[in-house]
C-alpha atoms as a PDB file:
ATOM      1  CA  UNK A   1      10.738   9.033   1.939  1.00  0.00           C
ATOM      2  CA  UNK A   2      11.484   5.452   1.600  1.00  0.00           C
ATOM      3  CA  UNK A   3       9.061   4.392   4.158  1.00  0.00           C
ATOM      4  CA  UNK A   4       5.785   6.378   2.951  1.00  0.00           C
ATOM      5  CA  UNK A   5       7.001   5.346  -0.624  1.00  0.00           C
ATOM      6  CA  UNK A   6       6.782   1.446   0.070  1.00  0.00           C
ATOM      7  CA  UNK A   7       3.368   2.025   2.088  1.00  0.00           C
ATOM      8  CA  UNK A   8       1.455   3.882  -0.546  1.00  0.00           C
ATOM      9  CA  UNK A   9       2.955   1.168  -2.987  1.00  0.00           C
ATOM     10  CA  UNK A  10       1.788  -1.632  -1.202  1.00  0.00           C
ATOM     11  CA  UNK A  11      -1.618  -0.508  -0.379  1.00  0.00           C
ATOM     12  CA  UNK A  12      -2.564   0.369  -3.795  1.00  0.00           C
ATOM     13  CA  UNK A  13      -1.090  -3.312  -4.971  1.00  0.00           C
ATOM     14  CA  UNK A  14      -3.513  -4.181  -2.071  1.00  0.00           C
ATOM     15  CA  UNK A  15      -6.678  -2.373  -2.546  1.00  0.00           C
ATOM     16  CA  UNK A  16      -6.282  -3.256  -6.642  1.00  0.00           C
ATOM     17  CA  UNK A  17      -6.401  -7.110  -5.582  1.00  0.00           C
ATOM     18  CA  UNK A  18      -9.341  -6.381  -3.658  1.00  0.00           C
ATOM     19  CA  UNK A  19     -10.886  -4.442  -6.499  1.00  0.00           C
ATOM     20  CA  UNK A  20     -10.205  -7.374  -8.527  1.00  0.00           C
ATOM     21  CA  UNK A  21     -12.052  -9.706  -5.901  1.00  0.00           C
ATOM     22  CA  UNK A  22     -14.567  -7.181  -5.198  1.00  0.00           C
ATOM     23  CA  UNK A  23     -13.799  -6.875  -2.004  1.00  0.00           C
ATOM     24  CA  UNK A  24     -14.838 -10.602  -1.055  1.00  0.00           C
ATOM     25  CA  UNK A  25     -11.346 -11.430   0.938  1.00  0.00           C
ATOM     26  CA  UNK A  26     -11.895  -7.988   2.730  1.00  0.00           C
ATOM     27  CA  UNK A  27     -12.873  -9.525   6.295  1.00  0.00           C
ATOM     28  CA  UNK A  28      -9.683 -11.790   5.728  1.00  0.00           C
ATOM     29  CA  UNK A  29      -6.684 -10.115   4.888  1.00  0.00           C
ATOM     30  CA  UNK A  30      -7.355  -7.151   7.649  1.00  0.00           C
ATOM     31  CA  UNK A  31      -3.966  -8.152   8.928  1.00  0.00           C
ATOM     32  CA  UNK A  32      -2.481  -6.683   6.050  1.00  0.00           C
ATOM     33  CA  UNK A  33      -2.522  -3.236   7.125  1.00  0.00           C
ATOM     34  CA  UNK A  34       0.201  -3.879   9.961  1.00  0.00           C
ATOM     35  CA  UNK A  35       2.117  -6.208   7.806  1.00  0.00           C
ATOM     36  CA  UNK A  36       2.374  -3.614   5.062  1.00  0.00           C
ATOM     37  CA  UNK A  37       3.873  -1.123   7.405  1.00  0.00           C
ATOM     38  CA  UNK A  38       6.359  -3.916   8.949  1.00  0.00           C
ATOM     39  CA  UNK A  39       7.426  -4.221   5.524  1.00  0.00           C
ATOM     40  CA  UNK A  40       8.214  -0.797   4.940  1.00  0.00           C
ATOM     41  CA  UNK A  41      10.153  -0.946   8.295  1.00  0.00           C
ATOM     42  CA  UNK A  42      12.064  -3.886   6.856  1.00  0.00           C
ATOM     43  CA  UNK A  43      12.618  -2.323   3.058  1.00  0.00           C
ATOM     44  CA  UNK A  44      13.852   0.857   4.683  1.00  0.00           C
ATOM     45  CA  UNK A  45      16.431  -1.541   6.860  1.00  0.00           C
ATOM     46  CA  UNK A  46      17.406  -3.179   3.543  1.00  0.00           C
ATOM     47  CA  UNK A  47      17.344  -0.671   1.425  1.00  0.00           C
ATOM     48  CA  UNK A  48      18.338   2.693   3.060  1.00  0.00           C
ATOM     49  CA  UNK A  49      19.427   3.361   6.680  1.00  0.00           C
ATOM     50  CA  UNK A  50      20.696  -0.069   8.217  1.00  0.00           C
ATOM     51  CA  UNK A  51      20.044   0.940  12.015  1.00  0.00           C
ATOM     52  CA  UNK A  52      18.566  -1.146  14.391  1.00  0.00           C
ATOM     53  CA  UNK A  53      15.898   0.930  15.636  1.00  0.00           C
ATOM     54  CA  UNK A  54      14.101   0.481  12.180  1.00  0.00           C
ATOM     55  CA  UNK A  55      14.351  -3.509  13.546  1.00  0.00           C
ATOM     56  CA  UNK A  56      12.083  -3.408  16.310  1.00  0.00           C
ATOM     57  CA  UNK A  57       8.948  -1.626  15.084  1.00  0.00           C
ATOM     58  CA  UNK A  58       9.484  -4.049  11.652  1.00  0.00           C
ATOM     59  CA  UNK A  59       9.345  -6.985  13.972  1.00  0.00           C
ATOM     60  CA  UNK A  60       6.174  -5.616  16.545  1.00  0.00           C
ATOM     61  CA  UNK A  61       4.388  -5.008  13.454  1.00  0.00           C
ATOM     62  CA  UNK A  62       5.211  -8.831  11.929  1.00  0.00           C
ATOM     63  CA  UNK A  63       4.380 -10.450  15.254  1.00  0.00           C
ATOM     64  CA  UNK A  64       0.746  -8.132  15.704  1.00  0.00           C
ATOM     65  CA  UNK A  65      -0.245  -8.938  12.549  1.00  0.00           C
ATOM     66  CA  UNK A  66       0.718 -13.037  12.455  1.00  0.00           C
ATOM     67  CA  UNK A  67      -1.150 -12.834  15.691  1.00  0.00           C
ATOM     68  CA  UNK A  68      -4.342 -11.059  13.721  1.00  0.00           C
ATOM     69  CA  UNK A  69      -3.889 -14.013  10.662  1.00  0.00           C
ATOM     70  CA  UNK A  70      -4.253 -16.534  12.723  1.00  0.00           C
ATOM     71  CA  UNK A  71      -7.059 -15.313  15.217  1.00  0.00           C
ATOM     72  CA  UNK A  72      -8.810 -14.562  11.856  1.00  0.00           C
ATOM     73  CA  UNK A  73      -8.256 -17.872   9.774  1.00  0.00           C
ATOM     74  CA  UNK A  74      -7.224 -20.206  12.433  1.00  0.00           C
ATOM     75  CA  UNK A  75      -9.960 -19.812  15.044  1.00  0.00           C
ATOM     76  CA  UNK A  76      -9.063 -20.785  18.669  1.00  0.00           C
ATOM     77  CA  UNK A  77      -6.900 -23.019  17.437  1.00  0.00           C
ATOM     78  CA  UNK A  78      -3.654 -20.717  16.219  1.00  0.00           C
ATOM     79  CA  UNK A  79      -1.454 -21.977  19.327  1.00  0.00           C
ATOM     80  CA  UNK A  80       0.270 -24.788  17.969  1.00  0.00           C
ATOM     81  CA  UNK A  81       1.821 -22.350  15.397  1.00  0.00           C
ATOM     82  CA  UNK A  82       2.731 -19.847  17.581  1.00  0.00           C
ATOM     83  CA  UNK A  83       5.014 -22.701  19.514  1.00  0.00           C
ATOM     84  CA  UNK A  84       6.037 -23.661  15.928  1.00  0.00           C
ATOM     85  CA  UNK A  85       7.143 -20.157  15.060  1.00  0.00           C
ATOM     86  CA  UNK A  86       9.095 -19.805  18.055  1.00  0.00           C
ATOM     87  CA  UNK A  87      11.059 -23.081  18.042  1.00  0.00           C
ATOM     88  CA  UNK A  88      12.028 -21.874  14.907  1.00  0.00           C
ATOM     89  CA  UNK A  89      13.182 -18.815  16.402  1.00  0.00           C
ATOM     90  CA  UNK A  90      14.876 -20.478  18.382  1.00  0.00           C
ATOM     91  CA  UNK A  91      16.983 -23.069  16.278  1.00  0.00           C
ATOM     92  CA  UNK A  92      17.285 -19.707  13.966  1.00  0.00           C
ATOM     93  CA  UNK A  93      19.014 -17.598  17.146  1.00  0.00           C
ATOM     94  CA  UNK A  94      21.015 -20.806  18.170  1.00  0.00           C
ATOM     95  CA  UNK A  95      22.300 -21.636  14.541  1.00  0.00           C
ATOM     96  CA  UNK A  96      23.527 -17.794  14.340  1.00  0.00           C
ATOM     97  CA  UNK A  97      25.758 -17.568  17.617  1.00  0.00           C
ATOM     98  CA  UNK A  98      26.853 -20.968  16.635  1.00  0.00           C
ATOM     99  CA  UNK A  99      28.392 -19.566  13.892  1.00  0.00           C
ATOM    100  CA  UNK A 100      29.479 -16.386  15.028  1.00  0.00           C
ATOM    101  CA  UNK A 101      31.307 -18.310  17.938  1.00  0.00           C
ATOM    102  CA  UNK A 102      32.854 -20.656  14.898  1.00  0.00           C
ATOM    103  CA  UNK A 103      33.951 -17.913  13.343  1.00  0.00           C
ATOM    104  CA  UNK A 104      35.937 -15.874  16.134  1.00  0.00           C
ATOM    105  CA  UNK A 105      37.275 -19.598  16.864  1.00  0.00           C
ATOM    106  CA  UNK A 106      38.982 -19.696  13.683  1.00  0.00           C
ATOM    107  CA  UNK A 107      40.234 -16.530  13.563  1.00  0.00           C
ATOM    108  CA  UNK A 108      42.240 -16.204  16.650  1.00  0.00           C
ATOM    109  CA  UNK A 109      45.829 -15.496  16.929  1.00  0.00           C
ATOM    110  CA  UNK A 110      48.129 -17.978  18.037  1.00  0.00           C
END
């Protein structure tokens, strides 16, 4: 119930800022429908059940609806932050088996 929970919470947070706005950002923010439901993938990770398989539709949904922000606000020009996004990922991945190796290093018997 967690995941329906945090959906129905977020789109009425949602649809009560576009009330607010009268509807002007509509055309805008349509990525928010997939991001909503990647964060109830995510707050049911973090909150409930910490399996893995709630991982991979959380992250689908993040990386569909970065991809829909940027066609929609960016234009043609929304590569350059893709390659951003994914040297990050990168130095992110790197930085965490760096210090999972460390660790292990430090805790081996002798």
């Amino acid at each position: 119930m967690l995941i329906p929970g945090i959906i129905l919470s977020l789109l009425g947070v949602y649809f009560l800022a576009m009330e607010s706005f009268d509807w002007r950002y509509a055309e805008q923010t349509s990525f928010i429908y997939t991001f909503i439901v990647s964060l109830a993938f995510f707050g049911s990770y973090y909150l409930g059940a910490r399996t893995r398989g709630l991982l991979i539709p959380a992250w689908i949904l993040a990386g569909v609806s970065f991809v829909v922000l940027i066609s929609t606000v960016g234009g043609d020009s929304w590569w350059p932050i893709l390659l951003v996004a994914f040297g990050g990922y990168l130095l992110y991945s790197s930085r965490k088996k760096n210090t999972a190796s460390a660790s292990e290093a430090t805790h081996k018997p002798e």
